[in-house]
N, C-alpha and C. Protein backbone atom coordinates (compact mmCIF):
# COMPACT_ATOMS: atom_id res chain seq x y z
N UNK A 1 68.78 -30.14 11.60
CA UNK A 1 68.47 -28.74 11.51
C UNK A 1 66.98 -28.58 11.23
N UNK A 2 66.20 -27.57 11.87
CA UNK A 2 64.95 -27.37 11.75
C UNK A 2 64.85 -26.28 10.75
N UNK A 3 63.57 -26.76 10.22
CA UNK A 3 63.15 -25.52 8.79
C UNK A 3 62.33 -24.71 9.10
N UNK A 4 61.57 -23.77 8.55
CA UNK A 4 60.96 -22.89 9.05
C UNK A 4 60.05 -22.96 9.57
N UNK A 5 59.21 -24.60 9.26
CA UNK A 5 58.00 -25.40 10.22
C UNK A 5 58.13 -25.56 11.47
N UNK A 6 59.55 -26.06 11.35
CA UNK A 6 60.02 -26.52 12.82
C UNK A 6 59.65 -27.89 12.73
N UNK A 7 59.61 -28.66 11.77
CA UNK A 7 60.41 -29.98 11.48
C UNK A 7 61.79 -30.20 10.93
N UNK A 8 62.31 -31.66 10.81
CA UNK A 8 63.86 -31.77 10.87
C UNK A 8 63.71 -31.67 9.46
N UNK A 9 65.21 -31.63 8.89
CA UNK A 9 65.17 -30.72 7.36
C UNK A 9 66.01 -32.15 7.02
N UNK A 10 65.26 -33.03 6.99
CA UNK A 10 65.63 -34.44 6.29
C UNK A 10 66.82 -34.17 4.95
N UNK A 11 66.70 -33.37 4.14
CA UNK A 11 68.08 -33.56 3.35
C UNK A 11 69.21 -33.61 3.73
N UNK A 12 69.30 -32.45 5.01
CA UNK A 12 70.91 -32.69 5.81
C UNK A 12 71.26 -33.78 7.08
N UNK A 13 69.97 -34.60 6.83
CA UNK A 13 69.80 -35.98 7.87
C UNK A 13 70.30 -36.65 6.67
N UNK A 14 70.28 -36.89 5.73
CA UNK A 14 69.76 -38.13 4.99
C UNK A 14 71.13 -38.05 3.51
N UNK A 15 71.84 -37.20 4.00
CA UNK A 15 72.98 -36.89 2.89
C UNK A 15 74.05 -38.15 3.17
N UNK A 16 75.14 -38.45 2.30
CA UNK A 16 76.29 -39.19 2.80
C UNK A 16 77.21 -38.28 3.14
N UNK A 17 77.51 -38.71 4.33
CA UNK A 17 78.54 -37.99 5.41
C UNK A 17 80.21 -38.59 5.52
N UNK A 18 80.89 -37.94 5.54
CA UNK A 18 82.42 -38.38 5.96
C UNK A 18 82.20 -38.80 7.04
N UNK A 19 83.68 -40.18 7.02
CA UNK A 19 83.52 -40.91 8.76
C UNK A 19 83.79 -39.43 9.92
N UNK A 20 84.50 -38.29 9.76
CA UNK A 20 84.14 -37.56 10.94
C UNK A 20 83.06 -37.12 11.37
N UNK A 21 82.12 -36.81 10.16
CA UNK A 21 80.84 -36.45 11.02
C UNK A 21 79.92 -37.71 10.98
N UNK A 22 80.30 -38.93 10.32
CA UNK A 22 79.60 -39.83 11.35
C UNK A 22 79.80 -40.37 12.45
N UNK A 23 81.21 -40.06 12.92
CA UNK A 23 81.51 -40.47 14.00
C UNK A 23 81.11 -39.20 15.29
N UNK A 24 80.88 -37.76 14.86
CA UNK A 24 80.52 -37.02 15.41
C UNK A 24 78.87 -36.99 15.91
N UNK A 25 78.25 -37.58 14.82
CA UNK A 25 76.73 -37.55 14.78
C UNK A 25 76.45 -38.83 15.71
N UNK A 26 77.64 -39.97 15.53
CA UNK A 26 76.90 -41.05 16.23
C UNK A 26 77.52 -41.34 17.90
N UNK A 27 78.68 -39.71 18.11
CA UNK A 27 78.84 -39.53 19.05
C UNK A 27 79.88 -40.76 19.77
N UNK A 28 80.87 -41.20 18.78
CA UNK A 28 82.23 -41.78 19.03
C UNK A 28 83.55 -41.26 18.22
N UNK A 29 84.26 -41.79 18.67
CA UNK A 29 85.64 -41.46 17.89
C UNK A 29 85.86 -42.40 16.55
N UNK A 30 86.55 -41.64 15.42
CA UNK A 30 86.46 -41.99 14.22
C UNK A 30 87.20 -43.55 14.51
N UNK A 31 88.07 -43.72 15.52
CA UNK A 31 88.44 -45.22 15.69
C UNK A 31 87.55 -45.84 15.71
N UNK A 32 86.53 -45.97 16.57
CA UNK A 32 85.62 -46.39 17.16
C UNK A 32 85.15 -46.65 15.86
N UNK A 33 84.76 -46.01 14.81
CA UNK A 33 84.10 -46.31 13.11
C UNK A 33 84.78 -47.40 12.33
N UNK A 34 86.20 -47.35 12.37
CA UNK A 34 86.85 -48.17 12.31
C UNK A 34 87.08 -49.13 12.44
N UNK A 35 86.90 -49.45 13.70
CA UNK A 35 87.06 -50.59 14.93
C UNK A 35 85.66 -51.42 14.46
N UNK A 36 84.37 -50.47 14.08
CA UNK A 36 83.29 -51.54 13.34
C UNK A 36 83.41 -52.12 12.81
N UNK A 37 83.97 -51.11 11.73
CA UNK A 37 84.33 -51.84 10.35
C UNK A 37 84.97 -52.96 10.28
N UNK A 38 86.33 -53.07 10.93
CA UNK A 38 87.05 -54.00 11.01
C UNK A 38 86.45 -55.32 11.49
N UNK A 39 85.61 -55.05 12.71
CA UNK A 39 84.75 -56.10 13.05
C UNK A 39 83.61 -56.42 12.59
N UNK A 40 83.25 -56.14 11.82
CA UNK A 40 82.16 -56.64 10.61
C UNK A 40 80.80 -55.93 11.34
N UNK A 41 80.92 -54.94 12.17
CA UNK A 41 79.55 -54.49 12.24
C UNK A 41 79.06 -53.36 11.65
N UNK A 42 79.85 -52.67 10.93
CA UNK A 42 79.57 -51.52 10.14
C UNK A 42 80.06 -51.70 8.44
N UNK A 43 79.42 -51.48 7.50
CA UNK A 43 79.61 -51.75 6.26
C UNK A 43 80.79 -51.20 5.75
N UNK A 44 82.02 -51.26 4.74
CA UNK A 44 83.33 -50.26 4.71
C UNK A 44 82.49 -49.75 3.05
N UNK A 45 81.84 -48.63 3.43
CA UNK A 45 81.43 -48.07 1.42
C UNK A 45 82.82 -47.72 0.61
N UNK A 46 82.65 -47.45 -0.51
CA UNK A 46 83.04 -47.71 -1.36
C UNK A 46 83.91 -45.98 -1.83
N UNK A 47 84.95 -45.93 -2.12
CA UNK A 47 85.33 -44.15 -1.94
C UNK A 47 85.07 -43.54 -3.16
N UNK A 48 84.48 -42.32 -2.85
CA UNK A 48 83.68 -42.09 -3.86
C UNK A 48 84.53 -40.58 -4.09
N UNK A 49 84.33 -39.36 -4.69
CA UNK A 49 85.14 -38.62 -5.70
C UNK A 49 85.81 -37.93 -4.46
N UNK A 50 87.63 -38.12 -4.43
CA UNK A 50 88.65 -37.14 -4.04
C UNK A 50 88.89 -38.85 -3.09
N UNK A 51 88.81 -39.78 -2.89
CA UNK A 51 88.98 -40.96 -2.29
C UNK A 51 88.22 -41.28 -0.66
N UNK A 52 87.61 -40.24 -0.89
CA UNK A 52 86.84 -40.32 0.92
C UNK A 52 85.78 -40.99 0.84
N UNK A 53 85.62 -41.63 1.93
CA UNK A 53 84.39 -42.67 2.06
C UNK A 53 83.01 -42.06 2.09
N UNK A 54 82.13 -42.17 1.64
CA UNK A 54 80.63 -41.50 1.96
C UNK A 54 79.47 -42.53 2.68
N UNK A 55 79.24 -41.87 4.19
CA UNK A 55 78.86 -43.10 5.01
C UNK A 55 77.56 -42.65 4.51
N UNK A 56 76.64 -44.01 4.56
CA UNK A 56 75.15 -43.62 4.28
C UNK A 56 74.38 -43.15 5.65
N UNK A 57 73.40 -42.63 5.71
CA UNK A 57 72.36 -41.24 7.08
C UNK A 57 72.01 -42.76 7.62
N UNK A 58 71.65 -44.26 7.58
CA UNK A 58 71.44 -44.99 8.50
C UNK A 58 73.03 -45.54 9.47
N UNK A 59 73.83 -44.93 8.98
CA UNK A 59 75.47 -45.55 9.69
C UNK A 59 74.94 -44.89 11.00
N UNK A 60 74.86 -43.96 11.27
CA UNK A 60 74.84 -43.17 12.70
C UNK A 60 73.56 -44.25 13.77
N UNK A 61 72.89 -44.00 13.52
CA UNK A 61 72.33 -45.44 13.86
C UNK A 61 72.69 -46.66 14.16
N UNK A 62 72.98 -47.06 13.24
CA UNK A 62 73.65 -48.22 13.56
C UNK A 62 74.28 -48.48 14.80
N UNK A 63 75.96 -47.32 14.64
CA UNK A 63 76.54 -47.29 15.69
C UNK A 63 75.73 -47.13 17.13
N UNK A 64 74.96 -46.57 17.17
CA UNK A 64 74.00 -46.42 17.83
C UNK A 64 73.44 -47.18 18.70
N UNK A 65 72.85 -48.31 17.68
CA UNK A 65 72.84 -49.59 18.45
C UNK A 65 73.73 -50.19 18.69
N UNK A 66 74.52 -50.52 18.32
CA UNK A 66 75.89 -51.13 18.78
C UNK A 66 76.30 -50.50 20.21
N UNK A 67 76.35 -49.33 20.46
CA UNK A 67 76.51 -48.78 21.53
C UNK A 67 75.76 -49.29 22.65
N UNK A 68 74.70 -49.49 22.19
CA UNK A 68 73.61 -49.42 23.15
C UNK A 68 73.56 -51.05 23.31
N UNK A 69 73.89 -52.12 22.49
CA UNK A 69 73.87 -53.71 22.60
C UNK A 69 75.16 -53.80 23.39
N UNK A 70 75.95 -53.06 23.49
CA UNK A 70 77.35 -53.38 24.08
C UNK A 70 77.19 -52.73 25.68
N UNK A 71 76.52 -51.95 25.55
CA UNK A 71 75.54 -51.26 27.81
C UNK A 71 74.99 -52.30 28.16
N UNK A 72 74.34 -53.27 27.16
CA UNK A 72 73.45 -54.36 27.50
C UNK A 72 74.45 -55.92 27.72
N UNK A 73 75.88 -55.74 27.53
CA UNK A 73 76.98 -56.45 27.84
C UNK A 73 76.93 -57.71 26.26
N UNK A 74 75.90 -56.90 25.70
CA UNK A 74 76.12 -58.06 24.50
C UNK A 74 77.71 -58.05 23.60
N UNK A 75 78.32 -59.19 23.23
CA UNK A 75 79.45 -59.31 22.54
C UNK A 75 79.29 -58.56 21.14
N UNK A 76 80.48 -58.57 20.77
CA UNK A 76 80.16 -57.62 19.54
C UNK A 76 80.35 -58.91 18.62
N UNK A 77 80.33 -60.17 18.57
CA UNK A 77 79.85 -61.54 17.60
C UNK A 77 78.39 -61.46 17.75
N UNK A 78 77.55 -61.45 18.92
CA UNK A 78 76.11 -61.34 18.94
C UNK A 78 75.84 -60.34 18.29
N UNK A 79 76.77 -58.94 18.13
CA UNK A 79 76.02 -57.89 17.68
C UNK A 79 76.03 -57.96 16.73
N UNK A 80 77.03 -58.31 15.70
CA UNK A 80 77.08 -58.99 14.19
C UNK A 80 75.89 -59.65 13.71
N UNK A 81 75.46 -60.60 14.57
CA UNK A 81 74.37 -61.76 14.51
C UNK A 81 73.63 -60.87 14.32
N UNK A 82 73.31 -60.21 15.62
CA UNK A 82 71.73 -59.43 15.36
C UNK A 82 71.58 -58.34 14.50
N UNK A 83 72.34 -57.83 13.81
CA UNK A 83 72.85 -57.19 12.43
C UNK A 83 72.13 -57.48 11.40
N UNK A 84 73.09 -58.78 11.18
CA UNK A 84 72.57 -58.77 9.90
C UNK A 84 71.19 -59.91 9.80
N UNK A 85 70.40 -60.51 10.77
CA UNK A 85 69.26 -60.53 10.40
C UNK A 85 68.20 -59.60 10.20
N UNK A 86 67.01 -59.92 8.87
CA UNK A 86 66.60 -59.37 8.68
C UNK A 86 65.04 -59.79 9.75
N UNK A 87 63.96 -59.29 8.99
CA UNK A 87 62.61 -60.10 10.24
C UNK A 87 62.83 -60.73 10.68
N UNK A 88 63.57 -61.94 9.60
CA UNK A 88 63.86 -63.47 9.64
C UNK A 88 63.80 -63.66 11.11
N UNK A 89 65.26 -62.50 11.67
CA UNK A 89 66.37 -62.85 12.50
C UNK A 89 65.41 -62.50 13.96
N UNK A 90 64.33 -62.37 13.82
CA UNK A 90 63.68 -62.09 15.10
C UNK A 90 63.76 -63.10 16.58
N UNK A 91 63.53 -64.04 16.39
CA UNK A 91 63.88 -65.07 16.69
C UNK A 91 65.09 -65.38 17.23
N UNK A 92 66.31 -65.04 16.50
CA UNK A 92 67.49 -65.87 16.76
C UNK A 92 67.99 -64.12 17.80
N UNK A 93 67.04 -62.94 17.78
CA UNK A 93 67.40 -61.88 18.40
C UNK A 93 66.80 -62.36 19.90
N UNK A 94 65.50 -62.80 19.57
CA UNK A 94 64.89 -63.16 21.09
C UNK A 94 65.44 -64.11 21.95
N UNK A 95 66.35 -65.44 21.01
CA UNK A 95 67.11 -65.85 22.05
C UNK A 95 68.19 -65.26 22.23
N UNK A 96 69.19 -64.64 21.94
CA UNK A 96 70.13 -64.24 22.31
C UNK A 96 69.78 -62.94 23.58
N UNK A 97 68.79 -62.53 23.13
CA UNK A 97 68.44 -61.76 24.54
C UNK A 97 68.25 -62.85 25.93
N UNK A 98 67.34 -63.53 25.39
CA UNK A 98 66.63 -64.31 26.61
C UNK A 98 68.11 -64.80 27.17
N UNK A 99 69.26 -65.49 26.56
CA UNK A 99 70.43 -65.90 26.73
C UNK A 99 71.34 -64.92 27.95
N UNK A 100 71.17 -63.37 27.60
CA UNK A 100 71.58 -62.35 28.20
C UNK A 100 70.99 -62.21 29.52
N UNK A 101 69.61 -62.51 29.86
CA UNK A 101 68.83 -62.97 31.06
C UNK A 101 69.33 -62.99 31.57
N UNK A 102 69.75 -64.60 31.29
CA UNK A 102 70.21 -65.59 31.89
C UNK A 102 71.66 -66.04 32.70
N UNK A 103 72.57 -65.16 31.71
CA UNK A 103 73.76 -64.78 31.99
C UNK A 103 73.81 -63.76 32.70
N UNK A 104 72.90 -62.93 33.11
CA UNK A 104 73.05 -61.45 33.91
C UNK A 104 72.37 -62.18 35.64
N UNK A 105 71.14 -62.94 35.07
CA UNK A 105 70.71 -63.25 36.53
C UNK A 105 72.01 -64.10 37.25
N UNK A 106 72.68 -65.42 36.64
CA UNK A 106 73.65 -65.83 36.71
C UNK A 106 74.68 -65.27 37.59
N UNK A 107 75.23 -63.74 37.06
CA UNK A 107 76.35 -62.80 37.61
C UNK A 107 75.68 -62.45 38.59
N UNK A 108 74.18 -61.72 38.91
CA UNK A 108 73.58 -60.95 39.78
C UNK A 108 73.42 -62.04 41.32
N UNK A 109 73.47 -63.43 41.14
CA UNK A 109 73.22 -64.50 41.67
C UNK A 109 74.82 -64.50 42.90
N UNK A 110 75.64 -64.55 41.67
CA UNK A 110 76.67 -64.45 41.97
C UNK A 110 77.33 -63.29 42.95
N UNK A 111 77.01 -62.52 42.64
CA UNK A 111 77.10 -60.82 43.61
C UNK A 111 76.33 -60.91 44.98
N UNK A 112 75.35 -61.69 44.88
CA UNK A 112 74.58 -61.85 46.13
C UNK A 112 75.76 -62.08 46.86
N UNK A 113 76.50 -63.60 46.64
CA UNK A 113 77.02 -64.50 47.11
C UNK A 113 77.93 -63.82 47.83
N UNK A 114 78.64 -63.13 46.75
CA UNK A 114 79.64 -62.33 47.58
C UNK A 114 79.50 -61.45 48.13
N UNK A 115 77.85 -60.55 48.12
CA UNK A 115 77.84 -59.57 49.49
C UNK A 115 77.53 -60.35 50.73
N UNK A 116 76.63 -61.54 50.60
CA UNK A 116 76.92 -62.32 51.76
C UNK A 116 78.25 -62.56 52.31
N UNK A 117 79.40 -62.92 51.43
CA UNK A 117 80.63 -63.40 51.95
C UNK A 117 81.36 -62.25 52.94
N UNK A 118 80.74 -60.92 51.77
CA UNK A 118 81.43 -59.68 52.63
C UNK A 118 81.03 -59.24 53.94
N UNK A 119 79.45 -59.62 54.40
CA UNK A 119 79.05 -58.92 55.22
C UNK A 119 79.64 -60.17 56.32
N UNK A 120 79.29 -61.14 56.11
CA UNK A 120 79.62 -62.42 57.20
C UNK A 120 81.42 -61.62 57.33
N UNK A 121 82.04 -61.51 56.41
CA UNK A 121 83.94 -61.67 56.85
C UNK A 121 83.56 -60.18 57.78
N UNK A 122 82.74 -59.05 57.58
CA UNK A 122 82.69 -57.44 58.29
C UNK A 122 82.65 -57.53 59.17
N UNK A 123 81.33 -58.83 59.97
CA UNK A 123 81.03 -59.27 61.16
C UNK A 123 81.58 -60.02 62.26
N UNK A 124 82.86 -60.23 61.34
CA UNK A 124 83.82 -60.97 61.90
C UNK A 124 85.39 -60.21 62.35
N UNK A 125 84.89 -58.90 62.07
CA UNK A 125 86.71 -58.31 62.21
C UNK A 125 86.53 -57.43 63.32
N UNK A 126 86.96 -58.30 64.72
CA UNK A 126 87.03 -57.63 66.30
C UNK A 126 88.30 -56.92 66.34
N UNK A 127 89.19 -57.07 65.21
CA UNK A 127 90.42 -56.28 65.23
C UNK A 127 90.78 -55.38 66.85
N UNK A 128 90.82 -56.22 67.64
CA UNK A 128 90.93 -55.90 68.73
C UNK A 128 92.30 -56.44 69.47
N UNK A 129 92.78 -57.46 69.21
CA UNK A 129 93.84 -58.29 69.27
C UNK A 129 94.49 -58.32 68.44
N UNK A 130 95.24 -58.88 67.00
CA UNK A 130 96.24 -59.02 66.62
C UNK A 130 95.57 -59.35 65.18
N UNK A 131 96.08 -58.91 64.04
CA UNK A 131 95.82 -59.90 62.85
C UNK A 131 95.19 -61.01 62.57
N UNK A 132 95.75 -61.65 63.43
CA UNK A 132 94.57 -63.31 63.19
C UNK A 132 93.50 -63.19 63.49
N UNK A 133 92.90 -62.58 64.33
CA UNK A 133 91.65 -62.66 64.67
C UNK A 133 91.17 -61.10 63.22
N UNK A 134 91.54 -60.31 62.74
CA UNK A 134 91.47 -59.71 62.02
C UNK A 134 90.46 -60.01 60.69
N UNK A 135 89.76 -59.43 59.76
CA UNK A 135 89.43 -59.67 58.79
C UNK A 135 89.85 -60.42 57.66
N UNK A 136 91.08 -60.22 57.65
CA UNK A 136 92.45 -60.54 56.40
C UNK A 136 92.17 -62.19 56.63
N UNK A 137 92.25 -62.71 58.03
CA UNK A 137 91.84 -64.25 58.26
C UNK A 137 90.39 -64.63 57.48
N UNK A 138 89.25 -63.91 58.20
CA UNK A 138 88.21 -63.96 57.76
C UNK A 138 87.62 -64.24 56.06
N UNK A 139 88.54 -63.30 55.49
CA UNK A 139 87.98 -63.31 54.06
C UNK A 139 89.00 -64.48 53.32
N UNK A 140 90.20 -64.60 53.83
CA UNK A 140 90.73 -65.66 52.89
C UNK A 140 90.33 -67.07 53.71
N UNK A 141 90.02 -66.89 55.07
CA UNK A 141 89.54 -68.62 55.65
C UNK A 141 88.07 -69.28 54.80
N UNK A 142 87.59 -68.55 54.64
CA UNK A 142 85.79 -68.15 54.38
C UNK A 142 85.68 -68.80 52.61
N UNK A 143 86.38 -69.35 52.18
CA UNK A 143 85.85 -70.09 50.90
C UNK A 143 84.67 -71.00 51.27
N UNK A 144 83.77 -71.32 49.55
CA UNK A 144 83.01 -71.89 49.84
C UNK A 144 82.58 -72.45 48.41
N UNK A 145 81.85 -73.43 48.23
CA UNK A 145 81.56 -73.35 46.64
C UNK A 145 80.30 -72.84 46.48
N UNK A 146 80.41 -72.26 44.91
CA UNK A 146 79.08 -71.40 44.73
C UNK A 146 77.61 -71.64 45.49
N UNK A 147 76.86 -73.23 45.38
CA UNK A 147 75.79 -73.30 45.20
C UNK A 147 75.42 -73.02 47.07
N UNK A 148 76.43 -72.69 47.97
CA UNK A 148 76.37 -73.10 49.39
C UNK A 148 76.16 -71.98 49.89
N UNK A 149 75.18 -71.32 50.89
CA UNK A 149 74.61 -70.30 51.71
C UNK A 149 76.05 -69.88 52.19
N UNK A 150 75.70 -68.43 52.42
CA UNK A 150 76.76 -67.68 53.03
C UNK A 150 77.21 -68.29 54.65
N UNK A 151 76.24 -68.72 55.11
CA UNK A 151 75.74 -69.07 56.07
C UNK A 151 76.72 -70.34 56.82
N UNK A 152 76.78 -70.68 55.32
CA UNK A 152 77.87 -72.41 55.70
C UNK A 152 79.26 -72.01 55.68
N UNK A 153 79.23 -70.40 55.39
CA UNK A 153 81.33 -70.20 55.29
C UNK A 153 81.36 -70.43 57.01
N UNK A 154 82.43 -71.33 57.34
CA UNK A 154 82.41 -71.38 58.33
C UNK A 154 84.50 -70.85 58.46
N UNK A 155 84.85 -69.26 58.96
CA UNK A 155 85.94 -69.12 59.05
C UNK A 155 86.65 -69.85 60.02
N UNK A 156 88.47 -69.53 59.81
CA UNK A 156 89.07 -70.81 60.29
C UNK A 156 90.07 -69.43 61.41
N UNK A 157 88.85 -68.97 61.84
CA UNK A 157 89.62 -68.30 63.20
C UNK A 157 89.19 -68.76 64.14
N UNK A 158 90.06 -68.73 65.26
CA UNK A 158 89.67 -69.76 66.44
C UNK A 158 88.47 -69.06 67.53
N UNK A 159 87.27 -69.95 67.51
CA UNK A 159 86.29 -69.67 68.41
C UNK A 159 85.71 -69.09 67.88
N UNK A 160 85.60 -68.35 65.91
CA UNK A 160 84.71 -68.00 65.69
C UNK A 160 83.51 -68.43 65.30
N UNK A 161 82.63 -68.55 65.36
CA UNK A 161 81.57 -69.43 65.00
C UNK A 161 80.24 -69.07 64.04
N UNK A 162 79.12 -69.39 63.13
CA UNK A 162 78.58 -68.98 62.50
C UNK A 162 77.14 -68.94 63.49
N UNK A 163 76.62 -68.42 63.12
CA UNK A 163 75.07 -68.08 64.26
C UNK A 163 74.07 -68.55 63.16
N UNK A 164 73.04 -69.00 64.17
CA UNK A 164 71.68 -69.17 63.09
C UNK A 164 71.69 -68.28 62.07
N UNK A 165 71.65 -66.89 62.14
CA UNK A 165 70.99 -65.83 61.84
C UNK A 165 72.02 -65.76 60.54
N UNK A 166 72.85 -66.32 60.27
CA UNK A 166 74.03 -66.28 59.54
C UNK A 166 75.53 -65.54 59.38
N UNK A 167 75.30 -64.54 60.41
CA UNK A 167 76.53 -63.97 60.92
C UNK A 167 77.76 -64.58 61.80
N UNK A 168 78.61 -64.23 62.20
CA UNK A 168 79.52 -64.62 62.92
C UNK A 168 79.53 -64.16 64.05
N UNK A 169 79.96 -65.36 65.18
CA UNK A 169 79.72 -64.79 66.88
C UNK A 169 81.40 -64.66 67.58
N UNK A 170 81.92 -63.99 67.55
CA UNK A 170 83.00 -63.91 68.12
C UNK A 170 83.10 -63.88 69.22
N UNK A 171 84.61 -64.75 70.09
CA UNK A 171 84.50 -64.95 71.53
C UNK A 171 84.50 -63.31 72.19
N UNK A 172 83.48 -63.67 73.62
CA UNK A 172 83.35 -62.54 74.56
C UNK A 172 83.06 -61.10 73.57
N UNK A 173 82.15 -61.54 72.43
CA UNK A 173 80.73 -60.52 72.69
C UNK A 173 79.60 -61.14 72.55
N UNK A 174 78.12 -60.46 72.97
CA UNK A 174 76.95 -61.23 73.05
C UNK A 174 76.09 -61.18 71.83
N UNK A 175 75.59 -62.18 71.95
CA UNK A 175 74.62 -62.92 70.75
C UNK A 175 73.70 -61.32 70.12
C-alpha cells in the first residue's frame, strides 16, 4: 500500500501474516505453503496467540523463488540446497546452475534429434498406396542411437532410401 509520498508503507509489507495471505501475496495456494513446508523449503514458525501460524514479510519471497527455481526445472532437493546456503553457498549455487546448463543443453540436443527424426519420417509418408509405405512404417522403422545423424535413420520401407541432403527419396518421385 502506498502512503501519501507514494512510497510502499513498509509496516503492512513487513508485518507477520497468516499462511492465507502469504499464500495470497506469494500468489499460490495455501497447499502449495504447505507442500514447502513439508519439503523443507519453507520454515514451519511457531503458533503464536489463538494457535495460527505468523509467517515472517521474507516467506512471500521465498516462495517466490522457489517458484521461479522450479520454471528453471531445478528440483526442489537443489532448491533446499540453494536455500539454505548462506554467501558461503555461492559456489555450490554456481555449480548447480552450471549443472542445469548442462542438463538443458543435453535435452535441447536431444529435441534436435527428434525434429530431425520427425521431419526425415514427414518426408517419407507418400500415403499414396497402402499403410506400409505410410508414415506409421516410417517412424517406428527409423530407430537409431542417440549420438547418430538423422541422416543415418535409414527406414525399413521398401525402396525407400536416405538422400545426401538427409531426407528420404521415395520410389517414382524426383530427387
Amino acid at each position: 500500500m502506498m502512503d501519501s509520498t507514494g512510497s510502499l508503507d513498509r509496516r503492512r509489507i513487513e508485518k507477520p501474516m497468516k499462511i492465507g495471505e502469504l499464500a495470497h501475496q506469494a500468489g499460490v495456494g495455501v497447499e502449495t505453503v504447505r507442500y514447502y513446508q513439508r519439503r523443507g523449503l519453507l520454515a514451519v514458525p511457531a503458533r503464536g496467540a489463538g494457535a495460527c501460524r505468523d509467517y515472517p514479510p521474507g516467506a512471500a519471497e521465498t516462495i517466490r523463488h522457489i517458484r521461479r527455481l522450479r520454471e528453471l526445472d531445478f528440483s526442489l532437493d537443489e532448491i533446499r540446497e540453494m536455500l539454505r546456503g548462506g554467501a558461503e553457498g555461492c559456489p555450490d549455487v554456481q555449480a548447480a546452475i552450471q549443472r542445469r546448463i548442462q542438463t538443458t543443453q543435453r535435452d535441447l540436443d536431444g529435441l534436435r534429434r527428434r525434429m530431425a527424426h520427425l521431419r526425415t519420417a514427414l518426408a517419407a509418408v507418400p500415403c499414396r498406396e497402402n499403410r506400409q509405405t505410410c508414415g506409421l512404417a516410417c517412424l517406428t522403422a527409423c530407430r537409431q542411437a542417440p549420438d547418430r545423424e538423422a541422416s543415418a535413420c535409414v527406414p525399413a520401407v521398401r525402396g525407400v532410401r536416405p538422400t545426401a541432403a538427409g531426407s528420404l527419396q521415395v520410389p517414382g518421385e524426383s530427387d
